[in-house]
Protein backbone atom coordinates (compact mmCIF):
# COMPACT_ATOMS: atom_id res chain seq x y z
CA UNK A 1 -53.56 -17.92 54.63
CA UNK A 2 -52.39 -20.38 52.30
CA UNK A 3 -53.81 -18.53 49.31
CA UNK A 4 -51.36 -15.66 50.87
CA UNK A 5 -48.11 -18.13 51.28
CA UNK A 6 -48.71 -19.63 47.73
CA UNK A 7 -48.62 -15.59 46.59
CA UNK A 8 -45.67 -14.62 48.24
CA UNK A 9 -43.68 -18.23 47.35
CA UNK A 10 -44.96 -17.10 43.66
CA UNK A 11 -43.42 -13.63 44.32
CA UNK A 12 -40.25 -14.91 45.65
CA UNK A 13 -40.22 -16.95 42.72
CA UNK A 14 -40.29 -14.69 40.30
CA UNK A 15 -37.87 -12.22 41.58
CA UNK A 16 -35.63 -15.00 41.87
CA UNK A 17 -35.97 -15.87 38.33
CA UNK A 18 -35.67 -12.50 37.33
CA UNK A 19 -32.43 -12.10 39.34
CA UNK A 20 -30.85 -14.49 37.38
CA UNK A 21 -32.18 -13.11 34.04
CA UNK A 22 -30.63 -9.67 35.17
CA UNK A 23 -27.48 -11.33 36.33
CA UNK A 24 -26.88 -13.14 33.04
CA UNK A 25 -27.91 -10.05 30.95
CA UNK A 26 -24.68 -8.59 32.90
CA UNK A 27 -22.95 -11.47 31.99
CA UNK A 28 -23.56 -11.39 28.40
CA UNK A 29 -22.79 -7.23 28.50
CA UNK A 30 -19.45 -8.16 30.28
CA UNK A 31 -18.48 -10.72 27.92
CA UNK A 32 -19.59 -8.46 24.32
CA UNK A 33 -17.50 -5.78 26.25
CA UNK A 34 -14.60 -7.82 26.54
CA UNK A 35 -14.37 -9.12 23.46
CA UNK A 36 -14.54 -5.38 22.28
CA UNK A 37 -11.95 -4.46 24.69
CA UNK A 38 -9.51 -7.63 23.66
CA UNK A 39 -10.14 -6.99 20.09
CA UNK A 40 -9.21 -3.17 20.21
CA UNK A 41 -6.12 -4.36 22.25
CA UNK A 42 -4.78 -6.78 19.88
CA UNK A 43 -5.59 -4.16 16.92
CA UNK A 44 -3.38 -1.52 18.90
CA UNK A 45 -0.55 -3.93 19.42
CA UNK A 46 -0.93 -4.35 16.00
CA UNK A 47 -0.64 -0.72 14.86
CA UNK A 48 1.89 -0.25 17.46
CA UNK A 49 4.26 -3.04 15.60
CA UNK A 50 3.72 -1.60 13.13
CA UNK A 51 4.41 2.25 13.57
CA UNK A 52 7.56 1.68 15.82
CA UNK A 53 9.10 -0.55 12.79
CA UNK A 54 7.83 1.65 9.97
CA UNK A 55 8.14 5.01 11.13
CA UNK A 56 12.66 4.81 11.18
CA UNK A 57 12.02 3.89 7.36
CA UNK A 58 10.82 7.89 6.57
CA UNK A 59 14.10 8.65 7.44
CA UNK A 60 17.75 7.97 6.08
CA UNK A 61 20.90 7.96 7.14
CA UNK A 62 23.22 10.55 5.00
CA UNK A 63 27.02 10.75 4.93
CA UNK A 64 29.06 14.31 4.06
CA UNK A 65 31.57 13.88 1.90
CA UNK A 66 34.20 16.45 0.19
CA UNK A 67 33.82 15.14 -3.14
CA UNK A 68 36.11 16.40 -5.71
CA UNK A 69 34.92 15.88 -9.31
CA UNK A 70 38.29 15.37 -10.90
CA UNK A 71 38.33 15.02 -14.73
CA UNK A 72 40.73 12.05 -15.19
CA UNK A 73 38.80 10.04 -12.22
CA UNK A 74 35.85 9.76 -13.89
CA UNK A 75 37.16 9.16 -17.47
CA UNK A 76 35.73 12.05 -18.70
CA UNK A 77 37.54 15.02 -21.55
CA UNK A 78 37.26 18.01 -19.55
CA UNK A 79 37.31 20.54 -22.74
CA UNK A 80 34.54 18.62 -23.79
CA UNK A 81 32.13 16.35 -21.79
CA UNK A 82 29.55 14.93 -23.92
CA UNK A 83 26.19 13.68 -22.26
CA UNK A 84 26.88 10.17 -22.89
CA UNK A 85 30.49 10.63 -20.89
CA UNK A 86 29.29 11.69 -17.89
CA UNK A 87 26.14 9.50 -18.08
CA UNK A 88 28.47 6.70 -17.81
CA UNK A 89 31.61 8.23 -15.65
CA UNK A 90 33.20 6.69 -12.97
CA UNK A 91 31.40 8.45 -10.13
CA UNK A 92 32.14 5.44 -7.24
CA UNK A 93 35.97 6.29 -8.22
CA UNK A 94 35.49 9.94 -7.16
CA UNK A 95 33.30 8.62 -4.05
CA UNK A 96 36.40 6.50 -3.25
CA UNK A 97 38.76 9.35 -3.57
CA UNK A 98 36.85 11.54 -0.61
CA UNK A 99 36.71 8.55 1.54
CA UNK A 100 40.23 8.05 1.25
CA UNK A 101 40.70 12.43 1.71
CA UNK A 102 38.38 12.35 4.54
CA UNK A 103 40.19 9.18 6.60
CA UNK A 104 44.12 9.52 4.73
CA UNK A 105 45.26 6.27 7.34
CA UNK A 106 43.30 3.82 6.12
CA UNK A 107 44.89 1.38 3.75
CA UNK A 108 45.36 -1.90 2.06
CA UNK A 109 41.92 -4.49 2.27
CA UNK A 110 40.16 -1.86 4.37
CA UNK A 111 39.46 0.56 2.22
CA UNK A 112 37.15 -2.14 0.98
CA UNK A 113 35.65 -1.73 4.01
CA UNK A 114 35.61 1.80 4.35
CA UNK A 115 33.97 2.08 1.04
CA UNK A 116 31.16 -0.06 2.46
CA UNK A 117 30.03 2.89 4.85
CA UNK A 118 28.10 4.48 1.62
CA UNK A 119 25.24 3.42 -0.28
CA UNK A 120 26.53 1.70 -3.87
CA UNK A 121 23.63 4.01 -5.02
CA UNK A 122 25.37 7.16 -3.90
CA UNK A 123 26.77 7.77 -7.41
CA UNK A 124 23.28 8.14 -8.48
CA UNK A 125 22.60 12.03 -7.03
CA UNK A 126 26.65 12.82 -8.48
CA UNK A 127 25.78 11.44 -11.75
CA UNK A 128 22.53 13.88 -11.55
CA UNK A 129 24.44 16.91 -10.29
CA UNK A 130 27.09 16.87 -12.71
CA UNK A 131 24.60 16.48 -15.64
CA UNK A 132 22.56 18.94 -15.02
CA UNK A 133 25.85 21.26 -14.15
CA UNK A 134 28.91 20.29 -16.09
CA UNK A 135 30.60 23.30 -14.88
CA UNK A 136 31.55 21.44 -11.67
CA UNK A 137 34.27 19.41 -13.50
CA UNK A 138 37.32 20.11 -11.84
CA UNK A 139 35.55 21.70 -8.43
CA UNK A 140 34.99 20.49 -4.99
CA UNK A 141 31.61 20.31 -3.41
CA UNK A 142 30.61 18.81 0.18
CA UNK A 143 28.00 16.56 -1.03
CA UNK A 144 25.56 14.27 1.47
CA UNK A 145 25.64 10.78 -0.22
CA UNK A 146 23.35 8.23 0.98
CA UNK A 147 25.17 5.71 3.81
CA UNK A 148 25.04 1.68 3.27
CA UNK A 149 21.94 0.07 5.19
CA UNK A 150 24.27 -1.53 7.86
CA UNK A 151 25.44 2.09 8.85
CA UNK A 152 21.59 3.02 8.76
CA UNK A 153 20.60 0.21 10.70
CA UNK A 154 23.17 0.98 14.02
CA UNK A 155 22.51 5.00 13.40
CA UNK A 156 18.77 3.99 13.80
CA UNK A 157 19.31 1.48 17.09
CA UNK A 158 18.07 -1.51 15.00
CA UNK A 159 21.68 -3.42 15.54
CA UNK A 160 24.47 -3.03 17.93
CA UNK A 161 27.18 -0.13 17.68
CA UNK A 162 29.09 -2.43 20.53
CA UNK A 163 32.35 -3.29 19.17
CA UNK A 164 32.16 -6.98 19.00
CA UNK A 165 28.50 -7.49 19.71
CA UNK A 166 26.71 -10.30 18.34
CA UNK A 167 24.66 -10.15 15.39
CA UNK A 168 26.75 -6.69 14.09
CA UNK A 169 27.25 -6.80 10.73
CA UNK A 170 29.60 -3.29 11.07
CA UNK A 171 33.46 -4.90 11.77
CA UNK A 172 34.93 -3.07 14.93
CA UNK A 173 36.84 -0.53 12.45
CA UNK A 174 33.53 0.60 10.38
CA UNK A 175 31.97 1.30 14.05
CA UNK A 176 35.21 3.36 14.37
CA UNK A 177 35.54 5.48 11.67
CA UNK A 178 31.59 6.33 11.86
CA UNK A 179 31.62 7.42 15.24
CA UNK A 180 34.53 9.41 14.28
CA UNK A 181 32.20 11.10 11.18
CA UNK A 182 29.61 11.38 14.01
CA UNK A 183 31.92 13.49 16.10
CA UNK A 184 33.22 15.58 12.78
CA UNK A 185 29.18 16.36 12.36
CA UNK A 186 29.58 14.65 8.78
CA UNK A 187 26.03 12.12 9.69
CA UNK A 188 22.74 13.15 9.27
CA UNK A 189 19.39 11.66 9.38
CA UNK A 190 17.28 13.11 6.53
CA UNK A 191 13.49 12.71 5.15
CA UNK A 192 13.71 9.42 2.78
CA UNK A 193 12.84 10.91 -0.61
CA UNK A 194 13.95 8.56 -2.32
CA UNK A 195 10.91 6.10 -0.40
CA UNK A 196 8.12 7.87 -2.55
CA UNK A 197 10.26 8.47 -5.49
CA UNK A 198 12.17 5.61 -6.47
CA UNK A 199 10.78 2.10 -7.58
CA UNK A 200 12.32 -1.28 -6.27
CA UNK A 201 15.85 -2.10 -5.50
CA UNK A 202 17.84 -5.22 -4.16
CA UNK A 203 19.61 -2.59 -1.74
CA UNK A 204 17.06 -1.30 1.14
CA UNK A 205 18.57 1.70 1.42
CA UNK A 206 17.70 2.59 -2.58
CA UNK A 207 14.37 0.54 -2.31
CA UNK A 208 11.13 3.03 -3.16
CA UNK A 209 7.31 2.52 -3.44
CA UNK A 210 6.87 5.00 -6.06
CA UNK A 211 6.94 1.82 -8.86
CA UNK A 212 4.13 0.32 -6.95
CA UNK A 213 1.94 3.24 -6.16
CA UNK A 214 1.84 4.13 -10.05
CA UNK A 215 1.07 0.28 -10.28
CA UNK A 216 -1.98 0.57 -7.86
CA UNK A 217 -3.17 3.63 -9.84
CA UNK A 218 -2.93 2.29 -13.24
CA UNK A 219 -4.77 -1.25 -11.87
CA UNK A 220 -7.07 0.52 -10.17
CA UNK A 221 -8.15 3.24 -12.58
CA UNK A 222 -8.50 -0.25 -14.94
CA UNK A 223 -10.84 -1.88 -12.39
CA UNK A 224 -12.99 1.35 -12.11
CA UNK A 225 -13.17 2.06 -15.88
CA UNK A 226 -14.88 -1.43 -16.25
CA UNK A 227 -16.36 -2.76 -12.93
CA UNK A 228 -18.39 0.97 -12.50
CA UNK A 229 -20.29 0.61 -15.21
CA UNK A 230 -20.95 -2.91 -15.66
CA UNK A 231 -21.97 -3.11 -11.96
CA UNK A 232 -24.29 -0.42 -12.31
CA UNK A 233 -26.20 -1.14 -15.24
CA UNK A 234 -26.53 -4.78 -13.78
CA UNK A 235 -27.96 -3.49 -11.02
CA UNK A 236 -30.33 -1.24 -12.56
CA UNK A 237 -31.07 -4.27 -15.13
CA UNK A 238 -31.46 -6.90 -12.43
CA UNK A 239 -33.51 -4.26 -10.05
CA UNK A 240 -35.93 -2.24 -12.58
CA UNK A 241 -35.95 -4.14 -15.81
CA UNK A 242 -35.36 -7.95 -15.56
CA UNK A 243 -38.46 -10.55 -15.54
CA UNK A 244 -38.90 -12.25 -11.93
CA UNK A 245 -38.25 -16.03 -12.67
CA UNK A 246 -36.07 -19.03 -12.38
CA UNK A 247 -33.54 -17.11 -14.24
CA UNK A 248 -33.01 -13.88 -12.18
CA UNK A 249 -33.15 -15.83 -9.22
CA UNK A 250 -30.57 -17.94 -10.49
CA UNK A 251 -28.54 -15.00 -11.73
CA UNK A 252 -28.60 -13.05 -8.04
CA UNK A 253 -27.62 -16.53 -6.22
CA UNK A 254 -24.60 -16.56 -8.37
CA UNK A 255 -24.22 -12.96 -7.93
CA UNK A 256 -24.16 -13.78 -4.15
CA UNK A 257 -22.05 -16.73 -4.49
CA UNK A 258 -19.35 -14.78 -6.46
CA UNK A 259 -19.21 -12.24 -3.53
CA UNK A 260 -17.87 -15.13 -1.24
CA UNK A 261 -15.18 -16.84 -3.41
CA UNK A 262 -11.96 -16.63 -2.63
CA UNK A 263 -10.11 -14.04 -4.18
CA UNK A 264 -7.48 -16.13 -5.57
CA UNK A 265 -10.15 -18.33 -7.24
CA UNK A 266 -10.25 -15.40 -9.44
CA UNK A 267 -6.78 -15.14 -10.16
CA UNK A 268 -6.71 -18.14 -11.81
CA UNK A 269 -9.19 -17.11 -14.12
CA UNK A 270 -7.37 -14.63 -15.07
CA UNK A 271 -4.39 -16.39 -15.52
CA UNK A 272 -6.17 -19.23 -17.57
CA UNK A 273 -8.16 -16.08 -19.26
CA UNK A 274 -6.47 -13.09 -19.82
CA UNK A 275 -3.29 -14.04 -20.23
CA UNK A 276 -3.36 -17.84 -21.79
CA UNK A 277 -6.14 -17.52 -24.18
CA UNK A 278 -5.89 -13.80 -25.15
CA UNK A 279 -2.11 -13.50 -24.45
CA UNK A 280 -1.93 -10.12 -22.78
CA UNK A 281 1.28 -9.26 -21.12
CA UNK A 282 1.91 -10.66 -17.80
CA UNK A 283 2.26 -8.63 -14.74
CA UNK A 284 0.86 -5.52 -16.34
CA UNK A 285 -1.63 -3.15 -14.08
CA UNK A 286 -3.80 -3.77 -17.77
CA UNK A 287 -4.56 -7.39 -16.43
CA UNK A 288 -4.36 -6.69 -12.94
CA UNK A 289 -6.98 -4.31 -13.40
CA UNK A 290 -9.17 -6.87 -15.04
CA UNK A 291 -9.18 -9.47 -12.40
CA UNK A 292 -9.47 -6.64 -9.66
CA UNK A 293 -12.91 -5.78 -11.72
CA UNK A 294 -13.97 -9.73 -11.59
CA UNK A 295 -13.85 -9.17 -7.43
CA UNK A 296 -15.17 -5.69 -7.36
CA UNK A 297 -18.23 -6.74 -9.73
CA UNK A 298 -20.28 -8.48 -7.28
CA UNK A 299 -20.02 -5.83 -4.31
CA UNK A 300 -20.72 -3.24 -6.30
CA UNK A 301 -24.15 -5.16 -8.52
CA UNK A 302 -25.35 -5.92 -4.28
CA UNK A 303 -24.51 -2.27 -2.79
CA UNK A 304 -26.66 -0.70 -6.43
CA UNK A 305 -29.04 -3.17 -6.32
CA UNK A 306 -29.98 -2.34 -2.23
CA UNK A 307 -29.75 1.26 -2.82
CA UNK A 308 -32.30 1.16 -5.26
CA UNK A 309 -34.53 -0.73 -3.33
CA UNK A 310 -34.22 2.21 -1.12
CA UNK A 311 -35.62 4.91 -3.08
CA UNK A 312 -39.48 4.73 -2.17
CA UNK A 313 -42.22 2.78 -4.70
CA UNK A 314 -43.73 6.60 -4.97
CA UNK A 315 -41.01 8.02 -6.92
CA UNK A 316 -41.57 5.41 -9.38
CA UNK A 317 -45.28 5.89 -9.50
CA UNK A 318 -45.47 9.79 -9.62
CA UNK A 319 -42.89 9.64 -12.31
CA UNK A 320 -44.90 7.18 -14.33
CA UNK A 321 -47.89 8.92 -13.80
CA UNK A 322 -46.68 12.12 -14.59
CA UNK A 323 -45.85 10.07 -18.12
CA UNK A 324 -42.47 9.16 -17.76
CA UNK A 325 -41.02 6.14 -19.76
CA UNK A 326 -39.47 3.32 -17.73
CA UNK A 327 -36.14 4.58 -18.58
CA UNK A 328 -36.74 7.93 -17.94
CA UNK A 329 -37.97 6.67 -14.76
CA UNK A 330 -34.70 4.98 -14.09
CA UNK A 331 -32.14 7.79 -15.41
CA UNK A 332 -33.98 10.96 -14.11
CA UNK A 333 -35.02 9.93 -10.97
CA UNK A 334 -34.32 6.48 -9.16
CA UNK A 335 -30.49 6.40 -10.19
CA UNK A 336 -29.67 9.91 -9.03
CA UNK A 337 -31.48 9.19 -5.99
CA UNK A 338 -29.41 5.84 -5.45
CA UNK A 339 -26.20 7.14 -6.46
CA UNK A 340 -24.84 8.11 -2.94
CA UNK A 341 -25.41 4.24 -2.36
CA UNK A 342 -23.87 3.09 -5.11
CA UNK A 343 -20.51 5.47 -5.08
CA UNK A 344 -20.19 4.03 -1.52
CA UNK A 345 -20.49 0.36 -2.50
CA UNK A 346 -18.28 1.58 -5.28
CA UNK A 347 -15.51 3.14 -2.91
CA UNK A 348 -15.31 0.17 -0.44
CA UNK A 349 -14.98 -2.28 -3.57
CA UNK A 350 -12.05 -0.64 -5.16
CA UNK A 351 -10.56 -0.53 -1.12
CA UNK A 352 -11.30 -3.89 -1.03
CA UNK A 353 -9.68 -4.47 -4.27
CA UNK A 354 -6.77 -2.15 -3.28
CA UNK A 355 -5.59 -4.50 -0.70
CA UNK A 356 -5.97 -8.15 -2.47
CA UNK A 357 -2.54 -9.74 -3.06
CA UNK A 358 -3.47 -13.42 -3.88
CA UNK A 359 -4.99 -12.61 -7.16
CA UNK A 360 -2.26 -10.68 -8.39
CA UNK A 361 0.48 -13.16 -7.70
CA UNK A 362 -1.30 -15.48 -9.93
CA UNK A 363 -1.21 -13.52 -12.90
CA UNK A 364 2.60 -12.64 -12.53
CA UNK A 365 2.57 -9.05 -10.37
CA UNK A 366 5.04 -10.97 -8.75
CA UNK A 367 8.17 -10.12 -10.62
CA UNK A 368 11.23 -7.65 -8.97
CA UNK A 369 10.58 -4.17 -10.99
CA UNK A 370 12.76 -1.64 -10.68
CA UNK A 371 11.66 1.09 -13.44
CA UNK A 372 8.40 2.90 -12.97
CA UNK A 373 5.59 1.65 -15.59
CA UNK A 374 4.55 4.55 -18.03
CA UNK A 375 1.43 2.94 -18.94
CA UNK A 376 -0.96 -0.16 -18.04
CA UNK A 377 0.87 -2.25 -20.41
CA UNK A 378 4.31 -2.33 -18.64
CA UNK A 379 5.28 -4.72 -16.11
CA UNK A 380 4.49 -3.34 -12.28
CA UNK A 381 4.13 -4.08 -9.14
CA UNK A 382 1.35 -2.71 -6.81
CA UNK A 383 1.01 -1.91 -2.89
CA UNK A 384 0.20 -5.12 -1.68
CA UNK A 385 2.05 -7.11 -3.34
CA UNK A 386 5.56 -4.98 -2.54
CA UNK A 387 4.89 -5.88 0.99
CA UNK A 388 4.71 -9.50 0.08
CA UNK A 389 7.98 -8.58 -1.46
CA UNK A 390 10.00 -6.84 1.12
CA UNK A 391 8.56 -8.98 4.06
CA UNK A 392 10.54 -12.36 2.49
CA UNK A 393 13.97 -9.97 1.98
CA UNK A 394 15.97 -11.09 4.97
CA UNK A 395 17.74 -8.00 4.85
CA UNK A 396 17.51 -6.09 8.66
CA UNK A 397 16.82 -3.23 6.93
CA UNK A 398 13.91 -4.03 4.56
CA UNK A 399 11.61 -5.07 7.88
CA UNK A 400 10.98 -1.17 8.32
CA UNK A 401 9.87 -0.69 4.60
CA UNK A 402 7.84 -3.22 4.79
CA UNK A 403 5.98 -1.95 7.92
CA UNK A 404 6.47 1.47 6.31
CA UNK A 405 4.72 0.28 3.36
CA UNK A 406 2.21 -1.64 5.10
CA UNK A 407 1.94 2.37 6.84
CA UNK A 408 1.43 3.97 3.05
CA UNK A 409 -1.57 1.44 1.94
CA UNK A 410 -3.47 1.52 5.21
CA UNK A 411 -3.51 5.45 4.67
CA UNK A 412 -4.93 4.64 0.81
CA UNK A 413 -7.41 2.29 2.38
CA UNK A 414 -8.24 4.92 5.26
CA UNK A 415 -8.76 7.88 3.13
CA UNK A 416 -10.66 5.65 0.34
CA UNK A 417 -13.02 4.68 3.13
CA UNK A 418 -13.33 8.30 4.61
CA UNK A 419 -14.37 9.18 1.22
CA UNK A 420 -17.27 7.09 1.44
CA UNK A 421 -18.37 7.79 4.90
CA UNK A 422 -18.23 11.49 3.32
CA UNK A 423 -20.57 10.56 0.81
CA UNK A 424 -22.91 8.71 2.41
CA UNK A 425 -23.41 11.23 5.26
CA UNK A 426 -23.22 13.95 2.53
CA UNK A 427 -26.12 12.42 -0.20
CA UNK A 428 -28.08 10.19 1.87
CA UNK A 429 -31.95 10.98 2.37
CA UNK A 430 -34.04 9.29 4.77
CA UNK A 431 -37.61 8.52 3.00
């Protein structure tokens, strides 16, 4: 009998134990599933912040005017216009003129104001059109001129159209005579070209990211020209070719070490480097490029390096025992074999290196650039950093491009990564 009590206290025993195991297995599912579920939330919020500030920015606010190109307004012979003439003619006198046509009572210090309803880039697209037609000296066109970012801001809901209301920066008689455009059908919201085809600009309403993304490009096409290679046949070196001893291992602990230091560490070795000692020109993609290939160098030595480890011993052997070389080995069969891993490791470094900002600002990508660079050589500006850029404008209206251009490089970063999902799913062989 007591043989029988001490079994079933031993039973009870154990399923109490293993109650609690079970219990705290729950536990520790609840808790990993929480922290997946919290995470996820504060990632939407994020994207959400983001979308519902960036997504106003693809659009711009547009203003019709009747715009009367009149000879002796913008200083210009009409028997014969020269290029140079018309480059430089007074098209914000002619913009004047159709404000003043389109609201004949205004007068005195508010056509100042009046004025202000258009973009002081609006002469830009007349100075184009005439140019390219000179016949439309002396005509009238109805032309749709970009409006001032204020007037985009209230037409968008970002600031008050209340007459009076705090934080406006539209007096009561600009909130006038635009809802009186409004109700003439002369205001428009149209797709913001000029966002992907203009470069930088102290006005939000002119401000593009076409200057940048050629900046990215250039850098980036730099950083793969010399980080591919050099990573690869370090790898292959380090992996197929290079003596195991103090000296390897000390070269793949710095290898590893160089993976984890900060970014901007690396920046100043480029500014100490490239541009103080060998003088090249600051805050072109040329250098940029270079110290993107410093950070990209380690990840993609470590991604080669592992996916040749993962081409099977075999291949090596039959290949040598078929009377390969060593090399031969290497070029005809292990690297071709690998390569899926290493474009992959290759892909996520230059994302990687597409979104560093730290490193860049220490070599001088920090400047305002308005023109689009031609080459490496000229001064640019690249993704990252013109969101570092817009975000400290305290301009209303350049919070949406930054969020929109926050929008633009998470779709680079996206699509770069998709690309090596692709590959990976589309080359890799299980041995």
């Amino acid at each position: 009998m007591e043989n029988a009590a001490a079994a079933v206290d031993r039973t009870k025993a154990v399923a109490t134990r293993l109650k609690k195991r079970y219990a705290s297995e729950r536990r520790f599912k609840a808790l990993g599933l929480g922290a997946i579920v919290l995470a996820l939330g504060f990632l939407g919020i994020l994207l959400v912040t983001i979308l519902s500030n960036g997504m106003t920015a693809f659009v711009q606010t547009n203003i019709r005017l009747d715009i009367t190109f009149d000879a002796e307004t913008l200083g210009v012979d009409p028997a014969k216009p020269s290029a140079d003439s018309l480059a430089s003619a007074n098209y914000g006198g002619i913009i004047k003129n159709a404000l003043a046509k389109a609201f004949p009572d205004v007068s005195g210090g508010q056509r100042r104001q009046l004025t202000k309803l258009v973009s002081t880039g609006a002469d830009l697209p007349l100075r184009d059109m005439l140019m390219a037609n000179p016949g439309l000296l002396g005509t009238t066109a109805s032309v749709w001129v970009v409006a001032g970012a204020d007037v985009d801001m209230a037409m968008k809901g970002h600031v008050s159209r209340v007459p009076g209301a705090e934080g406006n920066r539209l007096t009561d008689a600009q909130l006038g005579w635009l809802e009186e455009l409004e109700k003439r059908g002369d205001v428009s919201k149209k797709f913001n070209t000029a966002l992907f085809t203009t470069g930088d600009s102290r006005e939000p309403e002119q401000a593009g990211l076409w200057g940048a993304v050629v900046g990215s490009f250039f850098s980036l096409s730099i950083t793969l020209l010399v980080c591919f290679p050099l990573g690869v046949a370090t790898a292959v070196y380090l992996e197929e070719f290079a003596p195991k001893n103090k000296w390897t291992d000390l070269i793949e602990v710095n290898i590893n070490n160089l993976a984890a230091v900060p970014s901007v560490v690396f920046g100043l070795l480029g500014l100490a480097i490239f541009l103080n000692f060998f003088g090249m020109p600051r805050s072109a993609p040329l250098v940029g490029g270079l110290v993107l290939a410093l950070i990209s160098l380690p990840t993609i030595i470590i991604a080669g390096r592992a996916a040749m480890k993962a081409v099977p011993p075999s291949i090596r052997e039959a290949a040598l025992g078929l009377g390969a070389s060593k090399l031969q080995m290497v070029t005809d069969h292990v690297l071709p074999l690998s390569m899926p891993g290493i474009l992959t490791g290759t892909i996520l470094g230059m994302a990687h290196a597409l979104g560093e900002t730290a490193p860049l600002l220490m070599i001088g990508m920090v400047a305002f650039i308005v023109d689009i660079p031609a080459s490496p050589l000229d001064p640019s500006a690249v993704l990252p950093v013109q969101v570092y850029l817009w975000a400290d404008s305290p301009e209303r209206a350049f919070v949406e491009r930054t969020s929109a251009a926050i929008m633009v490089l998470l779709f680079f970063l996206a699509m770069m990564n998709l690309a090596a999902i692709l590959l990976r799913k589309k080359f890799e062989r299980r041995w």
